[in-house]
PDB file of N, CA and C in Angstrom:
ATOM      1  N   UNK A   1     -59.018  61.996  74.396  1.00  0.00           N
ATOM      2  CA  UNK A   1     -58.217  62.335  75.551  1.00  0.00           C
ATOM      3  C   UNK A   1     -59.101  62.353  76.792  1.00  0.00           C
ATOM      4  N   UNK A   2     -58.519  61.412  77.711  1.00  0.00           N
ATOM      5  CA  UNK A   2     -59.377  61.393  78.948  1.00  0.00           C
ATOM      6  C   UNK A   2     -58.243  61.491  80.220  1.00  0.00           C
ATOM      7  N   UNK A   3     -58.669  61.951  81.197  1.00  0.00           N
ATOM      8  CA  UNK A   3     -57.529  61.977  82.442  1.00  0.00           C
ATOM      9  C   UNK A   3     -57.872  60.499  82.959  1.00  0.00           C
ATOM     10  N   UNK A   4     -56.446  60.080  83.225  1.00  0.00           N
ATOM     11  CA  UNK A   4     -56.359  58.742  83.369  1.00  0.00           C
ATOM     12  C   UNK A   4     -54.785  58.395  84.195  1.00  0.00           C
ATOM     13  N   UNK A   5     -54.487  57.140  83.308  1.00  0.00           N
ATOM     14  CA  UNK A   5     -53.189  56.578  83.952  1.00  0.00           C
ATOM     15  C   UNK A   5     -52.107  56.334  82.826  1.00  0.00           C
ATOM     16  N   UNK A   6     -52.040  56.942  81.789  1.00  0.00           N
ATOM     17  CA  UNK A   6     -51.508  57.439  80.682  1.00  0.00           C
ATOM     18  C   UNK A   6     -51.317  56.006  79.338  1.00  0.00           C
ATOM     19  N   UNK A   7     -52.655  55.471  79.753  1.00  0.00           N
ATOM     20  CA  UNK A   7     -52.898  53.974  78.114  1.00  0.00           C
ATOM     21  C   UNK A   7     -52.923  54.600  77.164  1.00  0.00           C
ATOM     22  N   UNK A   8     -52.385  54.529  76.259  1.00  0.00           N
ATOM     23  CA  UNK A   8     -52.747  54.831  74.901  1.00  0.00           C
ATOM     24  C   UNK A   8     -52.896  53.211  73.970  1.00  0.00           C
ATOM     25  N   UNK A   9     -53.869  53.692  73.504  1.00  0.00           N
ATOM     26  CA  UNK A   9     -54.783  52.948  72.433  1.00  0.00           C
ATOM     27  C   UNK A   9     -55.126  53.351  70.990  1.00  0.00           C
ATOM     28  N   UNK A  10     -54.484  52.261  69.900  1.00  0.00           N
ATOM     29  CA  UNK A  10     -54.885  52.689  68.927  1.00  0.00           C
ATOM     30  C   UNK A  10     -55.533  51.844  68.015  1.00  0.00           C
ATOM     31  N   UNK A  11     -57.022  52.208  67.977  1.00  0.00           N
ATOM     32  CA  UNK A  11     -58.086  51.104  67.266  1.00  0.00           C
ATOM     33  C   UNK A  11     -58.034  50.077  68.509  1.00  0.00           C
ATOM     34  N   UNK A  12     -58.211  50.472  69.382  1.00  0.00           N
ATOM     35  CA  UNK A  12     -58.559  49.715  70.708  1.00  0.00           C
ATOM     36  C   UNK A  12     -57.553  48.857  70.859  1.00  0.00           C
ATOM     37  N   UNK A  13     -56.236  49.047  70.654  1.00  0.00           N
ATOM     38  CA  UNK A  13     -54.791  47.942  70.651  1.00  0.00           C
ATOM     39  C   UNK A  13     -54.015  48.858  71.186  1.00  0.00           C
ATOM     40  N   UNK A  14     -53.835  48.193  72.320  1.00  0.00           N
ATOM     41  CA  UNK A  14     -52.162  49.117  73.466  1.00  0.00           C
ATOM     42  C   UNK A  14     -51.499  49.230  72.252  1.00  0.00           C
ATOM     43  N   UNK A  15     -50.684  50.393  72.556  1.00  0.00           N
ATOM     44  CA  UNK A  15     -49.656  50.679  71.394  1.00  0.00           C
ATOM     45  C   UNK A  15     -48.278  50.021  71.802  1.00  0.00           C
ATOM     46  N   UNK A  16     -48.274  49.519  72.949  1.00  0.00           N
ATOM     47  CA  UNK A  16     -46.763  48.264  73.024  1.00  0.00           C
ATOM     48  C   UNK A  16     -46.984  47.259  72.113  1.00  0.00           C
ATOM     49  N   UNK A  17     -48.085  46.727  71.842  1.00  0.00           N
ATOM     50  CA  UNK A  17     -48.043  45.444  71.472  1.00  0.00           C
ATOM     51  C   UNK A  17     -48.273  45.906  69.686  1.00  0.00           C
ATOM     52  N   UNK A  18     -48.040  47.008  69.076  1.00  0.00           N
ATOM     53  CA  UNK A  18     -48.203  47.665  67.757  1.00  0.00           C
ATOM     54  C   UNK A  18     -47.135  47.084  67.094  1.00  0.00           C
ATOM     55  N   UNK A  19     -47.159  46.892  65.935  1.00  0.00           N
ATOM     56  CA  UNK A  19     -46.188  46.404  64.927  1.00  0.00           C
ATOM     57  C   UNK A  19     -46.377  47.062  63.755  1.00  0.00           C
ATOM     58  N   UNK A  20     -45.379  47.336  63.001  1.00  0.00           N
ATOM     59  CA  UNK A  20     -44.114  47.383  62.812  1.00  0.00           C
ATOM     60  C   UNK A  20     -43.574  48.394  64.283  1.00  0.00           C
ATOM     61  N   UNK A  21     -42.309  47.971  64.548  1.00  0.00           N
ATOM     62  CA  UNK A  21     -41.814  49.090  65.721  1.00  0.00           C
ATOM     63  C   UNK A  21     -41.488  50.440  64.859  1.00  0.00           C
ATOM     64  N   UNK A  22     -41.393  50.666  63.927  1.00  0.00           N
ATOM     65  CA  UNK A  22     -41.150  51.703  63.575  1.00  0.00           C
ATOM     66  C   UNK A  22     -42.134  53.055  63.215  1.00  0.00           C
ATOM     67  N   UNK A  23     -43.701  52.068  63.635  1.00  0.00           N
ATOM     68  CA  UNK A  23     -44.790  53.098  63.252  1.00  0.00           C
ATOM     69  C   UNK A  23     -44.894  52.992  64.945  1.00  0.00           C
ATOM     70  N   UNK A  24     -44.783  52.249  65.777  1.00  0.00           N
ATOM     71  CA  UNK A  24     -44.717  52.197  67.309  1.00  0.00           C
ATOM     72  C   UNK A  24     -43.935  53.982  68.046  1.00  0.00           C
ATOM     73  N   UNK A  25     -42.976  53.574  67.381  1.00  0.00           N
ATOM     74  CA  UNK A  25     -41.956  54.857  67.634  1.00  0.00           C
ATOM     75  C   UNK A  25     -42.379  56.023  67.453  1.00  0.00           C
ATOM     76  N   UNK A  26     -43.106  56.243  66.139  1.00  0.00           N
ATOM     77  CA  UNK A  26     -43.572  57.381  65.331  1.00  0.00           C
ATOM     78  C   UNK A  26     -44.704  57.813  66.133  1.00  0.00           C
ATOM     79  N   UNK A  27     -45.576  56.795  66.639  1.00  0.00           N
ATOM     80  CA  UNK A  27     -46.943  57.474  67.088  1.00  0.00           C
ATOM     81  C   UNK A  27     -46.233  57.574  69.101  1.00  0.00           C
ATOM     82  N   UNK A  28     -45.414  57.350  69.199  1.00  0.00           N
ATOM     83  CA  UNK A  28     -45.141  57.570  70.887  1.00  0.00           C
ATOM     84  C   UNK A  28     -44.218  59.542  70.658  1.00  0.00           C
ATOM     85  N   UNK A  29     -43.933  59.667  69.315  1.00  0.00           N
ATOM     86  CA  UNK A  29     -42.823  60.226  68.949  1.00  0.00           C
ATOM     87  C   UNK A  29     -43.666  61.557  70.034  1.00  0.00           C
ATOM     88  N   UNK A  30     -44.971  62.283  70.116  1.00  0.00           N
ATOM     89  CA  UNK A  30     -45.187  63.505  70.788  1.00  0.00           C
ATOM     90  C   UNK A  30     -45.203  63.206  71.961  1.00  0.00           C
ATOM     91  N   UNK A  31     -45.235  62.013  72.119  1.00  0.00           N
ATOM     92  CA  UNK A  31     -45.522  61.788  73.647  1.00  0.00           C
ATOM     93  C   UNK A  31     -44.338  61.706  74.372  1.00  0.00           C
ATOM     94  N   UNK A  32     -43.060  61.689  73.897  1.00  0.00           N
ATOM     95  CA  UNK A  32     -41.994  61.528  74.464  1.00  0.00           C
ATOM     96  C   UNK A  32     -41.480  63.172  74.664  1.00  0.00           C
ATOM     97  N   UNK A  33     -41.596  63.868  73.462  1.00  0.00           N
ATOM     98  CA  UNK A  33     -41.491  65.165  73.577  1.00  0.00           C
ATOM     99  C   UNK A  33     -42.063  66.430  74.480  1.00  0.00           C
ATOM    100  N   UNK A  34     -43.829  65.323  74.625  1.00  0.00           N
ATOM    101  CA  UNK A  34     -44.539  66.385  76.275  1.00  0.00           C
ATOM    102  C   UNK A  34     -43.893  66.116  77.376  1.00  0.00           C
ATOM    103  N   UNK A  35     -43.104  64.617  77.773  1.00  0.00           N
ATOM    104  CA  UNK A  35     -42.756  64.674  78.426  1.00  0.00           C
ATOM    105  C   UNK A  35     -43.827  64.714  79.912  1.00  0.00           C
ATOM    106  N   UNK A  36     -43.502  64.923  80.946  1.00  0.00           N
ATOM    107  CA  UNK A  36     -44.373  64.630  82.223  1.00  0.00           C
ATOM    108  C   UNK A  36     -45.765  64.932  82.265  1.00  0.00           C
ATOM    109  N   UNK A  37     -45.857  65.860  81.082  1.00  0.00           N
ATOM    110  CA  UNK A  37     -47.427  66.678  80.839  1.00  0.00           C
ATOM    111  C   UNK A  37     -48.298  65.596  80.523  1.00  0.00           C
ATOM    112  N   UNK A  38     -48.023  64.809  79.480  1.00  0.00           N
ATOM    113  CA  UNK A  38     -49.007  63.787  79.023  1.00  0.00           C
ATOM    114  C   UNK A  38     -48.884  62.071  80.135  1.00  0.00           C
ATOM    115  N   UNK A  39     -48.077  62.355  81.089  1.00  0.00           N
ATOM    116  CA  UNK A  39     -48.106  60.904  81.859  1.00  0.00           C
ATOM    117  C   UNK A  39     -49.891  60.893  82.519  1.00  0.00           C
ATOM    118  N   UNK A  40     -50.915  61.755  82.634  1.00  0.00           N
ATOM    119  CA  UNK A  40     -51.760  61.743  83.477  1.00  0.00           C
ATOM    120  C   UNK A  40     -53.246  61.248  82.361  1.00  0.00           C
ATOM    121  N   UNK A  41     -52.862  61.350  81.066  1.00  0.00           N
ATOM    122  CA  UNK A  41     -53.524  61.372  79.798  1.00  0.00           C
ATOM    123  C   UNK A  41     -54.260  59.529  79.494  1.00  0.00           C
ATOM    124  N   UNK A  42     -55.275  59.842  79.459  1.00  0.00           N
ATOM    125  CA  UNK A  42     -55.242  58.569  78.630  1.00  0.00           C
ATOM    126  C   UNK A  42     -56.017  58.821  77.353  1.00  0.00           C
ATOM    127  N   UNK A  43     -55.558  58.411  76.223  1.00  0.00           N
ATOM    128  CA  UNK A  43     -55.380  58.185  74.640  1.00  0.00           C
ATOM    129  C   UNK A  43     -55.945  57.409  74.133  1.00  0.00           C
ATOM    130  N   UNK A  44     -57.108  57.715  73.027  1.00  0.00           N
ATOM    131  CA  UNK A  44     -57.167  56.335  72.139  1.00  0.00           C
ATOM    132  C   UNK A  44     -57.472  57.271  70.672  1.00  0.00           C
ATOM    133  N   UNK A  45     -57.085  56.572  70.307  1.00  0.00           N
ATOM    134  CA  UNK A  45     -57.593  57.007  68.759  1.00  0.00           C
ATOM    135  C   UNK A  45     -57.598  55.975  67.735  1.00  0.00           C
ATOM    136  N   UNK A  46     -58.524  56.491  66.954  1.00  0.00           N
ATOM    137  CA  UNK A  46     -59.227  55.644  65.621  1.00  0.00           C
ATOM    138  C   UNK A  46     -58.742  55.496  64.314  1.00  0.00           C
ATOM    139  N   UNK A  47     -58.078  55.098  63.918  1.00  0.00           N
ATOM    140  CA  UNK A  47     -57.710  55.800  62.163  1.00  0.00           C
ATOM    141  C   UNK A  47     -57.739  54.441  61.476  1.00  0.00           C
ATOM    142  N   UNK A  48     -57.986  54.573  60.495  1.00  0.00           N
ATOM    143  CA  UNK A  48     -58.618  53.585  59.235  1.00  0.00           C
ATOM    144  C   UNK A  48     -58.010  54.202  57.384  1.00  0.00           C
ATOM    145  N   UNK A  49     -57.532  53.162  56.736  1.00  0.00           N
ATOM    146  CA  UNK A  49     -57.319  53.619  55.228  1.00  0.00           C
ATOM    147  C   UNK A  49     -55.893  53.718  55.363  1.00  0.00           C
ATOM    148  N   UNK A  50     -55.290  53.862  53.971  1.00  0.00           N
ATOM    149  CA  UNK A  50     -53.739  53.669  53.726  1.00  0.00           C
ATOM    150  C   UNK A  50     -53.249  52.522  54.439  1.00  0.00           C
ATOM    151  N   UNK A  51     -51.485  52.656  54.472  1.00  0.00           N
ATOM    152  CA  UNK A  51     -51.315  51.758  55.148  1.00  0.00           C
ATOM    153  C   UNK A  51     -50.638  51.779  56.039  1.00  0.00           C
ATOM    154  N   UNK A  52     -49.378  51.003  57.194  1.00  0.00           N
ATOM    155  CA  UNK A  52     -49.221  51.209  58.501  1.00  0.00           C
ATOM    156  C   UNK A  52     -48.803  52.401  58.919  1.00  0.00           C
ATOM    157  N   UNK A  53     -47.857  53.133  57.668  1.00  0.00           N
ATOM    158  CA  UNK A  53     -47.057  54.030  58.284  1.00  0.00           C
ATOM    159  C   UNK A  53     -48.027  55.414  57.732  1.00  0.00           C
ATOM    160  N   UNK A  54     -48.944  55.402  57.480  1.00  0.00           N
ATOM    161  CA  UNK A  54     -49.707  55.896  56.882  1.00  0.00           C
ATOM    162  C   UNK A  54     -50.333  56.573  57.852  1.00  0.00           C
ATOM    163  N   UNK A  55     -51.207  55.172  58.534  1.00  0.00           N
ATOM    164  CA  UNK A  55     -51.830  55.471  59.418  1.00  0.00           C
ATOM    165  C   UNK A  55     -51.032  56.028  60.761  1.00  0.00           C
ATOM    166  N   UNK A  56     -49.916  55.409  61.288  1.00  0.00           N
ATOM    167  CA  UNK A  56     -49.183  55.943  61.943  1.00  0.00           C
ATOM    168  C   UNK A  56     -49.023  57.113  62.070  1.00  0.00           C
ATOM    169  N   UNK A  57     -49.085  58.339  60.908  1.00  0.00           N
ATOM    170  CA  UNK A  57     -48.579  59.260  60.611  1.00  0.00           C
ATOM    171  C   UNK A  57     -49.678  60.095  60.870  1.00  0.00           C
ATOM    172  N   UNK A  58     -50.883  59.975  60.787  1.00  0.00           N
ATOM    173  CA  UNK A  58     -52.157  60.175  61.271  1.00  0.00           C
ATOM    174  C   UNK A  58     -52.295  59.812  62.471  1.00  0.00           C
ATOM    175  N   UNK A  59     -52.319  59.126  63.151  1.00  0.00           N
ATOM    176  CA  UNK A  59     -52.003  58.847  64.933  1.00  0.00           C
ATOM    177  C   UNK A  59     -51.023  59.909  65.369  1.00  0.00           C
ATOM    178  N   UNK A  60     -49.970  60.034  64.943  1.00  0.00           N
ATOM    179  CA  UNK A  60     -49.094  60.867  65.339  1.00  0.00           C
ATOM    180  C   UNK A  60     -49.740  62.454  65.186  1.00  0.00           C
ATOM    181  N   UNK A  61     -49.883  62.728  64.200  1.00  0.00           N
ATOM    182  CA  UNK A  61     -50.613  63.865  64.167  1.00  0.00           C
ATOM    183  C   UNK A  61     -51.900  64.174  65.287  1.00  0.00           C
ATOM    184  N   UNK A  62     -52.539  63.135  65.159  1.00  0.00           N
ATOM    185  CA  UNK A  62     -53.938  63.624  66.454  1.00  0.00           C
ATOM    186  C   UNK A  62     -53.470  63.505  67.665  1.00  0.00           C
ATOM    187  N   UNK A  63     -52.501  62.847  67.928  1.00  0.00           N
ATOM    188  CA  UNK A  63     -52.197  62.791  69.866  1.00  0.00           C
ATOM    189  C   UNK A  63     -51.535  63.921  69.653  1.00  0.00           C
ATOM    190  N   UNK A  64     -50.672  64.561  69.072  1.00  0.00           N
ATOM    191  CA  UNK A  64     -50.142  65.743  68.999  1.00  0.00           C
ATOM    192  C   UNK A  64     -51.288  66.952  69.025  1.00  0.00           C
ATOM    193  N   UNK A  65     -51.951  67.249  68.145  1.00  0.00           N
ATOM    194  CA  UNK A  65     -53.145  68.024  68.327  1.00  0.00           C
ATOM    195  C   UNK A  65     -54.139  68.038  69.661  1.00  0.00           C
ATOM    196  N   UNK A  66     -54.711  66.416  69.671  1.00  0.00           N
ATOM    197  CA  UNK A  66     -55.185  66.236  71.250  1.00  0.00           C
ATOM    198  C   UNK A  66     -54.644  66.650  72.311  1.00  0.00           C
ATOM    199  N   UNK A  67     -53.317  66.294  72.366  1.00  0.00           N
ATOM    200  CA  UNK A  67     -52.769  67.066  73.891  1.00  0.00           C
ATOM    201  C   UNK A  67     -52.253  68.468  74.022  1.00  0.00           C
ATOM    202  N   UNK A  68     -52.597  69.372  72.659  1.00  0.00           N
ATOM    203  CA  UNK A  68     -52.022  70.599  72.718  1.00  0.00           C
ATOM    204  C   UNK A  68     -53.602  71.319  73.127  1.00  0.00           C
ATOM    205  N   UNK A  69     -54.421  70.490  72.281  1.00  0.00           N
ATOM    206  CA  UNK A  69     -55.770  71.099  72.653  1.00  0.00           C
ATOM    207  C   UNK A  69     -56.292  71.043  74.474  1.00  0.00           C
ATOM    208  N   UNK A  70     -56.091  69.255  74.791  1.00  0.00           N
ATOM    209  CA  UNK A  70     -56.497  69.064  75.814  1.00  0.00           C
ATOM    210  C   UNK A  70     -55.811  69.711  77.355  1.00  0.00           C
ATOM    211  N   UNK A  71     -54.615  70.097  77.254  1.00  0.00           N
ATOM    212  CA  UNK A  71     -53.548  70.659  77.977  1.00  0.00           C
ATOM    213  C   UNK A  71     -53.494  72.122  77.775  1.00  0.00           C
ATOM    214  N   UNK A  72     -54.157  72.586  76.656  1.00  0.00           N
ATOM    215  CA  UNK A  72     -54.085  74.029  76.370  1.00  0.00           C
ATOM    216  C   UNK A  72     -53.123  74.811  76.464  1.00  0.00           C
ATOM    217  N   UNK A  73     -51.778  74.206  75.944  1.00  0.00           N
ATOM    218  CA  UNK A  73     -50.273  74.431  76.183  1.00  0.00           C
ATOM    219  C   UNK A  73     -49.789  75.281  74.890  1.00  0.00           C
ATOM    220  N   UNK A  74     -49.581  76.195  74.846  1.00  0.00           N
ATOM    221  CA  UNK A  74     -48.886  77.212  73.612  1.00  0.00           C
ATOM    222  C   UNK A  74     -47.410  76.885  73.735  1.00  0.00           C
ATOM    223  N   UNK A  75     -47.254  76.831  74.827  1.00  0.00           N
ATOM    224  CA  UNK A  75     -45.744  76.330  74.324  1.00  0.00           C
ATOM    225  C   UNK A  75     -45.624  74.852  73.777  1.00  0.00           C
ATOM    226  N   UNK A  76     -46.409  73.667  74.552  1.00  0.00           N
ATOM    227  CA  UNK A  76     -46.660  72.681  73.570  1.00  0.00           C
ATOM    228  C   UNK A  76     -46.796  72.420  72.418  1.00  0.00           C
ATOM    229  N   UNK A  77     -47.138  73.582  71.812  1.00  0.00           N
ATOM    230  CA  UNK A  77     -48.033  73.699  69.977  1.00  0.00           C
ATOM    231  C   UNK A  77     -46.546  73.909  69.996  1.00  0.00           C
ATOM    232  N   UNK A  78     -45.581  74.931  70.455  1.00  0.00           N
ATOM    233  CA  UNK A  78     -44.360  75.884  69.588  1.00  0.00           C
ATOM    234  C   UNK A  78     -43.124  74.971  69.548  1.00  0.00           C
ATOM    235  N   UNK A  79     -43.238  73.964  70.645  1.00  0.00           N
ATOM    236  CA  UNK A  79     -42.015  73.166  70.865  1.00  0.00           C
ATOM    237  C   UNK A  79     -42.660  71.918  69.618  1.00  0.00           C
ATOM    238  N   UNK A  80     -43.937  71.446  69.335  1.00  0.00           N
ATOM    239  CA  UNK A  80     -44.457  70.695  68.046  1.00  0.00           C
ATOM    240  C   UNK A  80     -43.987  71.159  66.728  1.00  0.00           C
ATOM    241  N   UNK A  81     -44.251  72.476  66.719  1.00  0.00           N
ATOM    242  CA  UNK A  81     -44.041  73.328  65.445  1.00  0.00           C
ATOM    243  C   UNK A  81     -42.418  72.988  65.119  1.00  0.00           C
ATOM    244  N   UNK A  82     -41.436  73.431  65.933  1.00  0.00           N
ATOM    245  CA  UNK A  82     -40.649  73.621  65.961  1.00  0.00           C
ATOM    246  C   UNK A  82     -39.354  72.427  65.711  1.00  0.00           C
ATOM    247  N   UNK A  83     -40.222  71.428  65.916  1.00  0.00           N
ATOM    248  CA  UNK A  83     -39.270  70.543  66.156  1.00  0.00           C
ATOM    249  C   UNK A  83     -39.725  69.608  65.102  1.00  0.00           C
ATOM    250  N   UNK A  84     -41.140  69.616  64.083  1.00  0.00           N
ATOM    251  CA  UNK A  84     -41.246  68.855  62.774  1.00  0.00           C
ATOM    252  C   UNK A  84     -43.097  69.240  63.065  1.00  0.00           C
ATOM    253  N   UNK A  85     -43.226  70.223  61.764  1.00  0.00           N
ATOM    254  CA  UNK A  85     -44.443  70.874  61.725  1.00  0.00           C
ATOM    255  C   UNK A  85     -45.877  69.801  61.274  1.00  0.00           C
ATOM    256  N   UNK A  86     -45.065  69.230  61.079  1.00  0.00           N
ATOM    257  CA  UNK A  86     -46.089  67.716  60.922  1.00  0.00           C
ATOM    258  C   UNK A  86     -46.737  67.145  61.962  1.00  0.00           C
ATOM    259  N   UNK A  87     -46.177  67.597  62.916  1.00  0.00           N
ATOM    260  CA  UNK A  87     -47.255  67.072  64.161  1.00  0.00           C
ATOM    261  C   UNK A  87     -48.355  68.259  64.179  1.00  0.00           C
ATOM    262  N   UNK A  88     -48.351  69.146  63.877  1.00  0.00           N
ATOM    263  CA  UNK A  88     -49.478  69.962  64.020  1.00  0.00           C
ATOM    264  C   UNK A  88     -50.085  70.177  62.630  1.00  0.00           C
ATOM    265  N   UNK A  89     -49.468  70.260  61.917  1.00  0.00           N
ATOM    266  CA  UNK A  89     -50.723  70.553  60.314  1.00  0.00           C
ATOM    267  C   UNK A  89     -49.772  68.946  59.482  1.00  0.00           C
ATOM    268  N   UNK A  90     -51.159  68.409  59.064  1.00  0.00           N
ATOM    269  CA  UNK A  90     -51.051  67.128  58.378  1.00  0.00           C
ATOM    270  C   UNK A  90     -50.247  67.568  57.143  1.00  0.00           C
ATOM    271  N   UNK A  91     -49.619  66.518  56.511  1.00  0.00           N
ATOM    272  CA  UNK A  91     -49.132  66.910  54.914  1.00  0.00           C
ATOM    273  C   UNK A  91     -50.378  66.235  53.980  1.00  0.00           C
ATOM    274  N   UNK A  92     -50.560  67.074  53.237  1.00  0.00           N
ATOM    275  CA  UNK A  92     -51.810  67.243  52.374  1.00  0.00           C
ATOM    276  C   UNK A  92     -51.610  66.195  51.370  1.00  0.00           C
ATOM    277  N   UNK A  93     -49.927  66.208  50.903  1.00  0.00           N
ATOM    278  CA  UNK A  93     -50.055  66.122  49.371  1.00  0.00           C
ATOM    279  C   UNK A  93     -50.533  65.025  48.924  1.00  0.00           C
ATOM    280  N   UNK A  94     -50.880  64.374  48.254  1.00  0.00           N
ATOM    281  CA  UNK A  94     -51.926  63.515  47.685  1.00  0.00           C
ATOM    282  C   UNK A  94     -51.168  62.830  46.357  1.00  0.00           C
ATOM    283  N   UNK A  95     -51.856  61.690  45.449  1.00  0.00           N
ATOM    284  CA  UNK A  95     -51.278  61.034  44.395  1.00  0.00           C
ATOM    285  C   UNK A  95     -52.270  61.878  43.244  1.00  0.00           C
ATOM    286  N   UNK A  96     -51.371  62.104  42.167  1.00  0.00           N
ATOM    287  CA  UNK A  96     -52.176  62.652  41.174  1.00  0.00           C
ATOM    288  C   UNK A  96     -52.773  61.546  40.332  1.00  0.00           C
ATOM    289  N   UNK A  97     -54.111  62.087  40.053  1.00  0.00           N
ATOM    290  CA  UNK A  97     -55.075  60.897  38.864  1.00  0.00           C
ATOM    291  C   UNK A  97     -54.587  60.777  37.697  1.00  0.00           C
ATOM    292  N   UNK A  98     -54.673  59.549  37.098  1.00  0.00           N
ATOM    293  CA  UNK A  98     -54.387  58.999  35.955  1.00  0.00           C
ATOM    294  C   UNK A  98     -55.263  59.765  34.895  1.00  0.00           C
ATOM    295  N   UNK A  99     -54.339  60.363  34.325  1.00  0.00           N
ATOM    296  CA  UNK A  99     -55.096  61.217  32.894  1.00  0.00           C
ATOM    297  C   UNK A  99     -55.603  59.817  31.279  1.00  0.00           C
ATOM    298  N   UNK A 100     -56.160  60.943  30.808  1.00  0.00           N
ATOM    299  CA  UNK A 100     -56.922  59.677  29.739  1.00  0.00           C
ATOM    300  C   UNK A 100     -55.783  59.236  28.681  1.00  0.00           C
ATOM    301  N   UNK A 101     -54.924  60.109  28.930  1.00  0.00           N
ATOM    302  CA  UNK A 101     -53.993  59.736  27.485  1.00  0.00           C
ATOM    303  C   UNK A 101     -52.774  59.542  27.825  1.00  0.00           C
ATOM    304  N   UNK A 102     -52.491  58.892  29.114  1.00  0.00           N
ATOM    305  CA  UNK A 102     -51.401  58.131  29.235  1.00  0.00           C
ATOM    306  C   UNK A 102     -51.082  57.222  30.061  1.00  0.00           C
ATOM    307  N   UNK A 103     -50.409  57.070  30.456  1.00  0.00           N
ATOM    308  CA  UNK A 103     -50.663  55.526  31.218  1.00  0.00           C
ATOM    309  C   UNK A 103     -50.398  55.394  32.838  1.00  0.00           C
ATOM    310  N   UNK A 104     -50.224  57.059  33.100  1.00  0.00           N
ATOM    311  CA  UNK A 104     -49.877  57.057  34.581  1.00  0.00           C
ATOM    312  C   UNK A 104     -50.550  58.679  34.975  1.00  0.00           C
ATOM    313  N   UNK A 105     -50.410  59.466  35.565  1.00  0.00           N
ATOM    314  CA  UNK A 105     -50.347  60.652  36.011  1.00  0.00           C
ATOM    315  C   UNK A 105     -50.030  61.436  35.420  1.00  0.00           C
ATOM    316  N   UNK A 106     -48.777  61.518  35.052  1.00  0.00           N
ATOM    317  CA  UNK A 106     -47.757  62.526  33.923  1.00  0.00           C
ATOM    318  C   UNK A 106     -47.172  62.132  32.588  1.00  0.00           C
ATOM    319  N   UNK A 107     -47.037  60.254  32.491  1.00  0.00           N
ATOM    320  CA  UNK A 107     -46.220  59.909  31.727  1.00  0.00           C
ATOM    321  C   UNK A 107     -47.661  59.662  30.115  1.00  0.00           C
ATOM    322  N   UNK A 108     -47.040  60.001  28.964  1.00  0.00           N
ATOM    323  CA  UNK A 108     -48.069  60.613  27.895  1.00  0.00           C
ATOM    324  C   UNK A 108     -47.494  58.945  26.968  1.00  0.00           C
ATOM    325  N   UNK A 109     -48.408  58.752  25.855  1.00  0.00           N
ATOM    326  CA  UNK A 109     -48.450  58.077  25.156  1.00  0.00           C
ATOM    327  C   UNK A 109     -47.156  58.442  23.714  1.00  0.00           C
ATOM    328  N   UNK A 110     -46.007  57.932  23.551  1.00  0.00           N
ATOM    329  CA  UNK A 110     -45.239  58.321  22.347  1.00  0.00           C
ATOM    330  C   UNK A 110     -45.546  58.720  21.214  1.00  0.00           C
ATOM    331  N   UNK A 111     -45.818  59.916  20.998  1.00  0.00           N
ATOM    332  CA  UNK A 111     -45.680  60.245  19.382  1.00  0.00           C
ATOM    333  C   UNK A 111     -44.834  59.634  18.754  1.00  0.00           C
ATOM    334  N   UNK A 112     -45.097  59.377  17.264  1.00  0.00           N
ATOM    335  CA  UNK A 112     -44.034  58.933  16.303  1.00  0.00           C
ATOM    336  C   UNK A 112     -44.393  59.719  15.270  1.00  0.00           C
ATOM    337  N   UNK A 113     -43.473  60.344  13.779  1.00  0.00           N
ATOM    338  CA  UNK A 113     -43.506  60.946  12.939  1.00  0.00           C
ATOM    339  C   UNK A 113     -43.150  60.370  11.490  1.00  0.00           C
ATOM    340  N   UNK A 114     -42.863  58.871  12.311  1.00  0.00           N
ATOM    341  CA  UNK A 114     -42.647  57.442  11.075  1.00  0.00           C
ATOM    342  C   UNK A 114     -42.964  56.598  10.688  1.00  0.00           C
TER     343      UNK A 114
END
């Protein structure tokens, strides 16, 4: 977050020219919600691994964090919270590891008794 003329950049790519539009949407999604606060902002952020909407979802999360931090806005954080808590605390949950005795995560190898 730098004071600027309000570019946002992600992995050094304007976010107009971002594709799929639907991870486009997702990462503008806090910025539409600060509303006039973040027009003075300029944005870039880095994210790498998974995949578009993945990463998207991680973009979305740090410009949300960045401008609550950089703006030092409590009501910013409460109107984030409030309106999908995912912009302020990431979702954790994760894929569970493939166990030794079956062929996926949970699913187990068939007993037979015949």
């Amino acid at each position: 977050m730098t004071k600027g003329s309000g570019v946002i950049r992600v992995n050094s790519r304007p976010v107009e020219i971002l594709e799929p539009e639907l991870a486009r949407l997702r990462i503008l999604e806090p910025l539409k919600l600060a509303g006039k606060k973040a027009e003075a902002v300029d944005i870039a952020v880095r994210v790498g691994g998974g995949g578009v909407m993945g990463q998207a979802a991680a973009a979305r999360t740090a410009i949300a964090r960045g401008l609550v931090q950089y703006l030092n806005d409590e009501d910013l954080e409460s109107l984030y919270r409030d309106y999908d808590r995912t912009l302020i605390v990431p979702d954790t949950r994760r894929k569970l590891p493939k166990n030794p005795l079956g062929r996926g995560a949970r699913k187990k190898r068939q007993k037979s008794y015949r």
